[in-house]
PDB file of N, CA and C in Angstrom:
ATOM      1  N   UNK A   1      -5.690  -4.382   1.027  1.00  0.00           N
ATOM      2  CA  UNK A   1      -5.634  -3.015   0.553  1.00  0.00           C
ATOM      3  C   UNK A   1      -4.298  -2.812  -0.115  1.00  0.00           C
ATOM      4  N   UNK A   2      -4.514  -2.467  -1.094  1.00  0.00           N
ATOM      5  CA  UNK A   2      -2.860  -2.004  -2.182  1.00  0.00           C
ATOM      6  C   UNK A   2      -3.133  -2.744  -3.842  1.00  0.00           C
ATOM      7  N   UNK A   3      -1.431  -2.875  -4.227  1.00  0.00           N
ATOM      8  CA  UNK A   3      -1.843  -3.424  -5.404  1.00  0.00           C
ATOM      9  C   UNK A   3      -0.190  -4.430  -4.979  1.00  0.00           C
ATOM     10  N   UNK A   4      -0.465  -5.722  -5.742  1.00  0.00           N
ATOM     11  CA  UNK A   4       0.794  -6.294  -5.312  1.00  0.00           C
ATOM     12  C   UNK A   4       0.924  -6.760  -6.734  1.00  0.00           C
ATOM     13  N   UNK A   5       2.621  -6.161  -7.379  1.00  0.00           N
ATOM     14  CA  UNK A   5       3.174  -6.668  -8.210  1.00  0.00           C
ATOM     15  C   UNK A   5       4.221  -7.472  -8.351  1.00  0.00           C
ATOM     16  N   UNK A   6       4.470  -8.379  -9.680  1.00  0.00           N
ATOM     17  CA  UNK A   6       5.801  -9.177  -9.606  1.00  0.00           C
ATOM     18  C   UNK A   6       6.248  -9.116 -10.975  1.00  0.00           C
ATOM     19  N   UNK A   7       6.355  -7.819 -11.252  1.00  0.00           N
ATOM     20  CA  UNK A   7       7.112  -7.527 -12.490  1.00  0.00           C
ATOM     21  C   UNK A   7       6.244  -7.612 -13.857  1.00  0.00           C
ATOM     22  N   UNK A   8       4.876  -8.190 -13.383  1.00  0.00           N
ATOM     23  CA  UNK A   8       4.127  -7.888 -14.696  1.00  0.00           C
ATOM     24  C   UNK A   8       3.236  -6.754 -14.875  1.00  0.00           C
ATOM     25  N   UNK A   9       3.126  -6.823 -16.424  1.00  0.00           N
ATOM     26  CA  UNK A   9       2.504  -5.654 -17.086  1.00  0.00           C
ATOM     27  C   UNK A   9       0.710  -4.989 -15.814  1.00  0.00           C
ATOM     28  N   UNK A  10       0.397  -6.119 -15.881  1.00  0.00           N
ATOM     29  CA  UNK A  10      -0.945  -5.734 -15.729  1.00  0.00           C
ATOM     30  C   UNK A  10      -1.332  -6.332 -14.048  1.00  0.00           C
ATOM     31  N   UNK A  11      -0.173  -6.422 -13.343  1.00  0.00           N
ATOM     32  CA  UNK A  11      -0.243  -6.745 -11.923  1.00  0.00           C
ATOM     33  C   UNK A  11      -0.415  -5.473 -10.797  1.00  0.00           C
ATOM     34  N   UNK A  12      -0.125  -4.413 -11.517  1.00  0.00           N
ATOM     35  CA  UNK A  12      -0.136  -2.816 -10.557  1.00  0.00           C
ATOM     36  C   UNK A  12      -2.125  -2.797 -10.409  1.00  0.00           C
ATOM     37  N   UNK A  13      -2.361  -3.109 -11.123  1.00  0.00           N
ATOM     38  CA  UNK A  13      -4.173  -3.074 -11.258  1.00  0.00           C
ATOM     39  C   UNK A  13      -4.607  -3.965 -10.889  1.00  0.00           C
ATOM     40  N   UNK A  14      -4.544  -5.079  -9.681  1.00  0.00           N
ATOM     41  CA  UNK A  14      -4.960  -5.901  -9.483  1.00  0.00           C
ATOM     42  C   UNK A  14      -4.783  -6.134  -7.860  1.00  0.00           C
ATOM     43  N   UNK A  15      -5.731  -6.064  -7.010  1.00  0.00           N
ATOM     44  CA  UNK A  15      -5.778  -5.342  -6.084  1.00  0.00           C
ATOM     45  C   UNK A  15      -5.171  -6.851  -5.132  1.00  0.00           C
ATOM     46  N   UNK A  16      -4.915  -6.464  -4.036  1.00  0.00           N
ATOM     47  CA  UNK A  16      -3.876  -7.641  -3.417  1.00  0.00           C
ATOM     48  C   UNK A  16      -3.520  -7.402  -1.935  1.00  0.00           C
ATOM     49  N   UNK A  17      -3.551  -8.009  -1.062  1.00  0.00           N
ATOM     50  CA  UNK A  17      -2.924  -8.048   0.397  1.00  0.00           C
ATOM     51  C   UNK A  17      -1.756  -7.337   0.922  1.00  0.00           C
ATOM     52  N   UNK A  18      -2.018  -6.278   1.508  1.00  0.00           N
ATOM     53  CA  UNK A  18      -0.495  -6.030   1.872  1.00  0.00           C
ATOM     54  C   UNK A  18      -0.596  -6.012   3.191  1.00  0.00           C
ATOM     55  N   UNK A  19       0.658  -6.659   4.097  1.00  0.00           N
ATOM     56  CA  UNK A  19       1.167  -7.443   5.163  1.00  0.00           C
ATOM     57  C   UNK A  19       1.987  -6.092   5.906  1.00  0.00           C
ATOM     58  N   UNK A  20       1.731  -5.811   7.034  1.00  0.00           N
ATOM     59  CA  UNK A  20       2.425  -4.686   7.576  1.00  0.00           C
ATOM     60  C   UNK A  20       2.692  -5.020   9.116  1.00  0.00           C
ATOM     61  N   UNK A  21       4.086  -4.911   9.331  1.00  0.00           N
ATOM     62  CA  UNK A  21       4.138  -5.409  10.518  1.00  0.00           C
ATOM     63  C   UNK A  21       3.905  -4.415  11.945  1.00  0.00           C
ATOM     64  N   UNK A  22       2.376  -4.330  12.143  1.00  0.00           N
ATOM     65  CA  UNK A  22       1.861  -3.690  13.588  1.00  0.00           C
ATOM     66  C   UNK A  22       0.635  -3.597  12.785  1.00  0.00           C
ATOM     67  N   UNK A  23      -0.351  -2.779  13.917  1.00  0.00           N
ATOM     68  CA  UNK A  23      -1.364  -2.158  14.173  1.00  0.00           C
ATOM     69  C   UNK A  23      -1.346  -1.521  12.914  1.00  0.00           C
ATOM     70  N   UNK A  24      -2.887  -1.314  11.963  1.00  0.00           N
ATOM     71  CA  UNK A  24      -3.228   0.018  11.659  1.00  0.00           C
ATOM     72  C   UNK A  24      -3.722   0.857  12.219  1.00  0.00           C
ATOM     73  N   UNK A  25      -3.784   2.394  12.229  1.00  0.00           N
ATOM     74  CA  UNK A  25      -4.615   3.184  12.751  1.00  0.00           C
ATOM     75  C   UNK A  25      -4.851   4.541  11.878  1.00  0.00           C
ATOM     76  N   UNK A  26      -4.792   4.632  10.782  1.00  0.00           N
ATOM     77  CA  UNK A  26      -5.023   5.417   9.672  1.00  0.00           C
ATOM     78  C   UNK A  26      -4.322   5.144   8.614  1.00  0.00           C
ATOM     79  N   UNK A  27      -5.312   5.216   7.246  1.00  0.00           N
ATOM     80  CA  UNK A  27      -4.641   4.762   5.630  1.00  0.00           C
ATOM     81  C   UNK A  27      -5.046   6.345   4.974  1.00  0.00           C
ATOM     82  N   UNK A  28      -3.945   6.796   3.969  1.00  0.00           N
ATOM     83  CA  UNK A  28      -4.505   7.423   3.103  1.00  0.00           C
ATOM     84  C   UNK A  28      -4.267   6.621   1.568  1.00  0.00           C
ATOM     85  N   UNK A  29      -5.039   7.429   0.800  1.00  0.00           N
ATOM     86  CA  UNK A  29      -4.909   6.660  -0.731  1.00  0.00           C
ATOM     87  C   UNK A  29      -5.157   7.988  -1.744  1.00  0.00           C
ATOM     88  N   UNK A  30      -4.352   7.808  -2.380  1.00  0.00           N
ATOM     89  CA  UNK A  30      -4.390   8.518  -3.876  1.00  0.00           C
ATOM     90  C   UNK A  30      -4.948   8.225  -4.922  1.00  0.00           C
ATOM     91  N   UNK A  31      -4.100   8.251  -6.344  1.00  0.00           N
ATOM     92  CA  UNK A  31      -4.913   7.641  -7.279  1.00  0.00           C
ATOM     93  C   UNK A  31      -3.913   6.672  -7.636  1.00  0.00           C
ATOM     94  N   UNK A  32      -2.824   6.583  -7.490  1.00  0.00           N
ATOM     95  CA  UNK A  32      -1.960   5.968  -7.652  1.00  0.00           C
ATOM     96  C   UNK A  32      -0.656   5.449  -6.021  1.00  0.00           C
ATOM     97  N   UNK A  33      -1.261   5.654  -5.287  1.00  0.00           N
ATOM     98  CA  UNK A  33      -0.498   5.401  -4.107  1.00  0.00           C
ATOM     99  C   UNK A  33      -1.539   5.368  -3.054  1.00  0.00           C
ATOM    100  N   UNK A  34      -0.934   4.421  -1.823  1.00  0.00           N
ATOM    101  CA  UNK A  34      -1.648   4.260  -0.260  1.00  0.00           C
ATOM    102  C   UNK A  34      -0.484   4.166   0.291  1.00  0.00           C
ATOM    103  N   UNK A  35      -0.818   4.753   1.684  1.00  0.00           N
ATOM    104  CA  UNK A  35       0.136   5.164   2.865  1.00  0.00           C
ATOM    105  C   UNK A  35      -1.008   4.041   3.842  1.00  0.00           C
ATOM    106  N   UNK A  36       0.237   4.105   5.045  1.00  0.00           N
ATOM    107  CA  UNK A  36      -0.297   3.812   6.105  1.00  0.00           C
ATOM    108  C   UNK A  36       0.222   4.121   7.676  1.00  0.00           C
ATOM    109  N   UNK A  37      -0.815   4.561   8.320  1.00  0.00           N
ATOM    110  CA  UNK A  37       0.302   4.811   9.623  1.00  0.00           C
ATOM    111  C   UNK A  37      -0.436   3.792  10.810  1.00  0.00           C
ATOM    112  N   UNK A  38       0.810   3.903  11.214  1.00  0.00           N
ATOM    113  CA  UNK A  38       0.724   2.308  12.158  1.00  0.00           C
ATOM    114  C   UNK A  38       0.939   3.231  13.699  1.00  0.00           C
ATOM    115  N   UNK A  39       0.443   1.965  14.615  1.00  0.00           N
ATOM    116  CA  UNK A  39       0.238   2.252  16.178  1.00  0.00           C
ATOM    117  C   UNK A  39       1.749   3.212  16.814  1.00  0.00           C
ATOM    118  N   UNK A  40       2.624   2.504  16.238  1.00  0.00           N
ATOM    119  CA  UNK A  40       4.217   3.058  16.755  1.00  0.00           C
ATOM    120  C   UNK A  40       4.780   4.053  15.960  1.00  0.00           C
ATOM    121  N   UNK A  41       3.972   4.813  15.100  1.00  0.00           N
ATOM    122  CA  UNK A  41       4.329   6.039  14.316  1.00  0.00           C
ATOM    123  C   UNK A  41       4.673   5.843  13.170  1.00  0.00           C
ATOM    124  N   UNK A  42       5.099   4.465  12.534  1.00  0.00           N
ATOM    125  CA  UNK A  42       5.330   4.388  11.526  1.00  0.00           C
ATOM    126  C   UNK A  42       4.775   4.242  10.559  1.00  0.00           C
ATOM    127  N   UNK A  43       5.008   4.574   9.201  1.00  0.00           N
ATOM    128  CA  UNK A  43       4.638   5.192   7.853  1.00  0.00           C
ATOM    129  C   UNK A  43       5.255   4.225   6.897  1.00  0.00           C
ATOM    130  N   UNK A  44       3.568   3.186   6.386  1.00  0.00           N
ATOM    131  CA  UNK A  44       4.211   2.728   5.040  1.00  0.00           C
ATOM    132  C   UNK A  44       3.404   3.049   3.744  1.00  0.00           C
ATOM    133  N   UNK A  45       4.182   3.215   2.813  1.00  0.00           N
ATOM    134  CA  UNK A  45       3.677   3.401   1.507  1.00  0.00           C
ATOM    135  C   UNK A  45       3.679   3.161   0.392  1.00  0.00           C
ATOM    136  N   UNK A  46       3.286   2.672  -0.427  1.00  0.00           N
ATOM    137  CA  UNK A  46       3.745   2.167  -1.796  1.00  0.00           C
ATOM    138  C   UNK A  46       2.272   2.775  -2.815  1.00  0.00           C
ATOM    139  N   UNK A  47       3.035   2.017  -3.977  1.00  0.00           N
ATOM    140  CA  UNK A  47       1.885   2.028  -5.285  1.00  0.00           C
ATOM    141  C   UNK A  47       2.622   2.610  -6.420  1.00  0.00           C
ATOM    142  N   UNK A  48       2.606   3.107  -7.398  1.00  0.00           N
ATOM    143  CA  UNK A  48       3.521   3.869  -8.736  1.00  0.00           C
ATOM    144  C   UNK A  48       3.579   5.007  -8.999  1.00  0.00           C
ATOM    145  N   UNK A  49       3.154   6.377  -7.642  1.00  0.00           N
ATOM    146  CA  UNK A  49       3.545   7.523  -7.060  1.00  0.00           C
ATOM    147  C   UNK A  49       3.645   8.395  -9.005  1.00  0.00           C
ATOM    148  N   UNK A  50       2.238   7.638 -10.083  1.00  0.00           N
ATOM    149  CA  UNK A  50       2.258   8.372 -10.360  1.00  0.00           C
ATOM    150  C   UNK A  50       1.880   9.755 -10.365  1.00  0.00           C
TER     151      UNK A  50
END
């Protein structure tokens, strides 16, 4: 779930593994961003928050 880039043009659109260290237990997603909240409260998020 996400998008994983490495500096190229057309890598934000190309859907890819993302590695989070714990538990999930709820994702949200936008149109341009995903969150995630994990077992110990914590909150990760990425994507291009356009």
């Amino acid at each position: 779930l996400g998008r994983v880039t490495e500096g190229k043009d057309d890598a934000e659109l190309t859907p890819g593994e993302v590695k989070l260290p714990g538990k999930v237990i709820q994702v949200w997603a936008g149109d341009s961003h995903t969150a995630a909240l994990l077992d110990d409260g914590r909150v990760f998020a990425w994507g291009t928050f356009r």
